[in-house]
C-alpha atoms as a PDB file:
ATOM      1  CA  UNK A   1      84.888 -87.316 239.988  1.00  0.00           C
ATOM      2  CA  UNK A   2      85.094 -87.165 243.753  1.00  0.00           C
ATOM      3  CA  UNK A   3      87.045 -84.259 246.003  1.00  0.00           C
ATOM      4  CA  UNK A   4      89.113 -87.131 248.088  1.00  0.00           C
ATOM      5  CA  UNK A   5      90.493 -88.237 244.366  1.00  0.00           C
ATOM      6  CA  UNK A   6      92.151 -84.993 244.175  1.00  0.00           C
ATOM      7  CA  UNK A   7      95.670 -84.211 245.179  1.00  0.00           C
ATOM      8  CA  UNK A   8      95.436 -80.891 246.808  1.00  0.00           C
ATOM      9  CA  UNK A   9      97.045 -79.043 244.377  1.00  0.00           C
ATOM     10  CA  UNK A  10      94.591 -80.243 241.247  1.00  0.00           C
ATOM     11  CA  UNK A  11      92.330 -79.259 243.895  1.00  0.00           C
ATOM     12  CA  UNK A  12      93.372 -75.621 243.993  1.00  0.00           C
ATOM     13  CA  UNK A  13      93.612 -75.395 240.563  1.00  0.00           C
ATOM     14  CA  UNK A  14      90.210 -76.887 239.460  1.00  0.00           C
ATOM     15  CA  UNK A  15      88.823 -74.296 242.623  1.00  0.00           C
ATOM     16  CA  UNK A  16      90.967 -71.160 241.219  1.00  0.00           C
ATOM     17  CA  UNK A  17      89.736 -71.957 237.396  1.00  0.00           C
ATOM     18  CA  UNK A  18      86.240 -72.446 237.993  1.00  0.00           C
ATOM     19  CA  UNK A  19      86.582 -69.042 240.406  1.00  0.00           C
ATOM     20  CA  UNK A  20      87.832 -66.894 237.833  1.00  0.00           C
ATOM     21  CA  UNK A  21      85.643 -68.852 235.072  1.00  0.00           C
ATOM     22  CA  UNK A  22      82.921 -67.778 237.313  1.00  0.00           C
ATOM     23  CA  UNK A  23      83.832 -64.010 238.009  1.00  0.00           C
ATOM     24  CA  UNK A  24      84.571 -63.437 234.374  1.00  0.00           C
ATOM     25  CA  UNK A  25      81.431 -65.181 233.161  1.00  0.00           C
ATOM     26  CA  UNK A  26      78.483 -64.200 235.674  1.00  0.00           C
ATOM     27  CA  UNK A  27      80.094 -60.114 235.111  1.00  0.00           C
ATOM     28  CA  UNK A  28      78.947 -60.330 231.894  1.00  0.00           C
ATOM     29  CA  UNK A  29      75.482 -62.516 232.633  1.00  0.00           C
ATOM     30  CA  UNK A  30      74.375 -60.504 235.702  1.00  0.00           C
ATOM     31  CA  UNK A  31      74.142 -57.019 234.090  1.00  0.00           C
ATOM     32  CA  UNK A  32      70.803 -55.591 231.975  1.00  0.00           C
ATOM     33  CA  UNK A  33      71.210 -54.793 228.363  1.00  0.00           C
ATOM     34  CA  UNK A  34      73.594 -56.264 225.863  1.00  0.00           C
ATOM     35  CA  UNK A  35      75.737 -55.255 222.742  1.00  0.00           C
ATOM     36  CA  UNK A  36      73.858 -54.628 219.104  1.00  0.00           C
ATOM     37  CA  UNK A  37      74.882 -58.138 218.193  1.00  0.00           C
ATOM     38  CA  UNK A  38      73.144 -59.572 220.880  1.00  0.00           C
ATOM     39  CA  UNK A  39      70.315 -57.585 220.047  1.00  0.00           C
ATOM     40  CA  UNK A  40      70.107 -58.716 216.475  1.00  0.00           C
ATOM     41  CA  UNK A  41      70.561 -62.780 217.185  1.00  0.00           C
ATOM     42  CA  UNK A  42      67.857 -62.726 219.736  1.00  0.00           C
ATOM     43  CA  UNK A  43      65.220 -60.521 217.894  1.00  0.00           C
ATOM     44  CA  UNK A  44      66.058 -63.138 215.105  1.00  0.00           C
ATOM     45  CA  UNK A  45      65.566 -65.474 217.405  1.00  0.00           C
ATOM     46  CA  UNK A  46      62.845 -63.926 218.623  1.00  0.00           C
ATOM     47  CA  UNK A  47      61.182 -64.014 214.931  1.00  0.00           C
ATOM     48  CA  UNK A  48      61.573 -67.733 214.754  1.00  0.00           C
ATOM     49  CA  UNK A  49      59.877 -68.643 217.922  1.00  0.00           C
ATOM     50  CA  UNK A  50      56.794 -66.716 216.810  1.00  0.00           C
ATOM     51  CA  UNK A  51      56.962 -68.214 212.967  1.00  0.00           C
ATOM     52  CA  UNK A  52      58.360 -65.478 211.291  1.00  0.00           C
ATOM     53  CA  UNK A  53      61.128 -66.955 209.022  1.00  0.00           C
ATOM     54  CA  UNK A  54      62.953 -70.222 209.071  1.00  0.00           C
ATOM     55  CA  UNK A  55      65.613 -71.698 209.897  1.00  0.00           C
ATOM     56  CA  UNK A  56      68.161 -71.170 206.009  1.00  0.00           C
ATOM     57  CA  UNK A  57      65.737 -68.132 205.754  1.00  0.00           C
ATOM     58  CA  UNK A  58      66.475 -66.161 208.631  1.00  0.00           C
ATOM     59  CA  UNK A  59      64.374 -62.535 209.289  1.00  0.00           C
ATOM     60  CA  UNK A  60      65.108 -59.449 210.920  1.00  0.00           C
ATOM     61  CA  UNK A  61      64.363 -56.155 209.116  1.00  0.00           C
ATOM     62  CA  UNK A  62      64.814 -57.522 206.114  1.00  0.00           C
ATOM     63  CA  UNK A  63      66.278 -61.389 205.354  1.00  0.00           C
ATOM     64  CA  UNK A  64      69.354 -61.782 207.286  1.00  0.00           C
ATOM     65  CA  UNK A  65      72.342 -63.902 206.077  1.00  0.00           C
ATOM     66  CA  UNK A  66      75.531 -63.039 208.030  1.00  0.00           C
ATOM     67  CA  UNK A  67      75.784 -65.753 210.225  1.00  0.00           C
ATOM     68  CA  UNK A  68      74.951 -69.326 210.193  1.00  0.00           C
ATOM     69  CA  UNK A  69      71.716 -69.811 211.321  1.00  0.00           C
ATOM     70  CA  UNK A  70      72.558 -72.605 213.960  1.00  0.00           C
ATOM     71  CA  UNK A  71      72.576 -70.891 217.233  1.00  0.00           C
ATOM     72  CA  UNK A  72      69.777 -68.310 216.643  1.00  0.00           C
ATOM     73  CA  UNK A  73      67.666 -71.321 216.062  1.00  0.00           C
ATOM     74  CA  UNK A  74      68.581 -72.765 218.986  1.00  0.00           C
ATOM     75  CA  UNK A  75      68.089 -70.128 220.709  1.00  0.00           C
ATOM     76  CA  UNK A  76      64.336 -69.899 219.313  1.00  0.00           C
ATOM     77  CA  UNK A  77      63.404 -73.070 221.424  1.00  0.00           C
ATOM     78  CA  UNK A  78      64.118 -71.334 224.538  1.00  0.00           C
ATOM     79  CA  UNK A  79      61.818 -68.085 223.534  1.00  0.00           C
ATOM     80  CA  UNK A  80      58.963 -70.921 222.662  1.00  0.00           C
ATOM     81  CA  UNK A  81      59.826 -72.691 226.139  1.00  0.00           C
ATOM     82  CA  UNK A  82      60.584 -69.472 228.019  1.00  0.00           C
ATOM     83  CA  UNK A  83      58.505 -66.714 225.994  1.00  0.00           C
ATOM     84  CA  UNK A  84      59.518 -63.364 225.304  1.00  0.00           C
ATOM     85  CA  UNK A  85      61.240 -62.278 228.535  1.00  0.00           C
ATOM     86  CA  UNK A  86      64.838 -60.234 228.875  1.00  0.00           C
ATOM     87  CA  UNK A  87      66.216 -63.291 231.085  1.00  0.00           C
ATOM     88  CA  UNK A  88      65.436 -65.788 227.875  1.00  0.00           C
ATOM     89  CA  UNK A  89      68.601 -64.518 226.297  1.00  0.00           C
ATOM     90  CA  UNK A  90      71.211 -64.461 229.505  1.00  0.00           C
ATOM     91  CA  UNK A  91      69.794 -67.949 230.358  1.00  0.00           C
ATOM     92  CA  UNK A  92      70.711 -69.068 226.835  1.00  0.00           C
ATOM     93  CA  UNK A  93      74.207 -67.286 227.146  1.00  0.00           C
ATOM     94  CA  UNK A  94      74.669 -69.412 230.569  1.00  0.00           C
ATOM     95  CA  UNK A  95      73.618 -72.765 228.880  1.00  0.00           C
ATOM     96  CA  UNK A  96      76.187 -72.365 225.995  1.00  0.00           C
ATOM     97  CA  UNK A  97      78.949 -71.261 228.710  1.00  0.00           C
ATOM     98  CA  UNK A  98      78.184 -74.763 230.614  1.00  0.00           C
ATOM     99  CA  UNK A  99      78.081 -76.915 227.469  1.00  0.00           C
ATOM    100  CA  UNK A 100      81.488 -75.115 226.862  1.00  0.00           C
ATOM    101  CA  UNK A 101      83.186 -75.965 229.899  1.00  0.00           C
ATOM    102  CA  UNK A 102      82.253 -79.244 229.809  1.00  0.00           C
ATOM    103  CA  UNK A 103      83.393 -79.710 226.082  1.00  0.00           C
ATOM    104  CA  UNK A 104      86.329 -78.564 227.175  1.00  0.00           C
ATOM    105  CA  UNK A 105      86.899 -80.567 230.831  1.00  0.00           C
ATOM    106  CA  UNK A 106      86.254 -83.609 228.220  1.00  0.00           C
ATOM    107  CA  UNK A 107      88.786 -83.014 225.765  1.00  0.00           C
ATOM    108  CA  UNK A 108      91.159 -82.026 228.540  1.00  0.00           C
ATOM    109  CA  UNK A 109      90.543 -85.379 229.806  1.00  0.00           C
ATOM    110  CA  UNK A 110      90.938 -87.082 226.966  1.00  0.00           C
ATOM    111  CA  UNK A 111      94.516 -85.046 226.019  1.00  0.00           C
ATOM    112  CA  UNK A 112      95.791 -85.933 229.340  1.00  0.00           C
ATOM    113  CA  UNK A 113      95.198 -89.470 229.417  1.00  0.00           C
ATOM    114  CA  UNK A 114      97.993 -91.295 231.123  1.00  0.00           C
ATOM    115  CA  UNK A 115      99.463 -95.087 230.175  1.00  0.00           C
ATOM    116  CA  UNK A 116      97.146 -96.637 232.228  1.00  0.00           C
ATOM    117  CA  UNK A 117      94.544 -95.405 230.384  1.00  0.00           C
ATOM    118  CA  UNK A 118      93.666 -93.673 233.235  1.00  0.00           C
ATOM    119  CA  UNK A 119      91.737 -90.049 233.041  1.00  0.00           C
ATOM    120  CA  UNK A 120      94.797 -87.738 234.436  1.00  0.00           C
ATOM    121  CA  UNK A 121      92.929 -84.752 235.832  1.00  0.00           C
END
């Protein structure tokens, strides 16, 4: 995807949406501390990096089961990569918001395909 292929007003769009994307996003990536969930999926996390529990047997307190145990997993790889450091969790947040948008740009692309089979972006 080049900048010359753009028409200049899919150019202002794709510049306004990844502006406010951006804004909205980094606001809540930038700032110490998070919210009690946060709190609980990472010290879960946390647990799994360092062998405590396992992936269908999840352990916080006590055995946890309220969630599906998919992204605190993931998210257990980074604190064995990383270690045990606040920035392991808001680096994990800003992973998952990429993989996002570009789930997203692709099925955008794939919706707005044209009769010449021909990406219409």
């Amino acid at each position: 995807m080049k900048f010359s292929s753009f028409t200049k007003p899919q150019l202002t769009f794709w510049l306004m949406t990844i502006i406010f994307l951006s804004i909205t996003i980094l606001g809540r990536l930038i700032p110490e501390g998070m919210f009690v969930d946060g709190l609980v999926y990472s010290s879960i996390a946390r647990n799994l990096a360092i062998g405590k529990g396992s992936f269908w047997h999840l352990y916080y307190c006590a055995p946890f089961t309220d969630h599906p145990p998919l992204g605190m997993s993931l998210e257990s790889f980074l604190f064995m990569l990383i270690g045990d450091t606040y920035f392991t969790e808001k680096i994990f947040s800003a992973i998952i918001w990429l993989i996002t948008i570009w789930v997203m740009i692709t099925f955008w692309k794939r919706i707005n395909i044209n009769e010449i089979g021909r990406a219409h972006v």
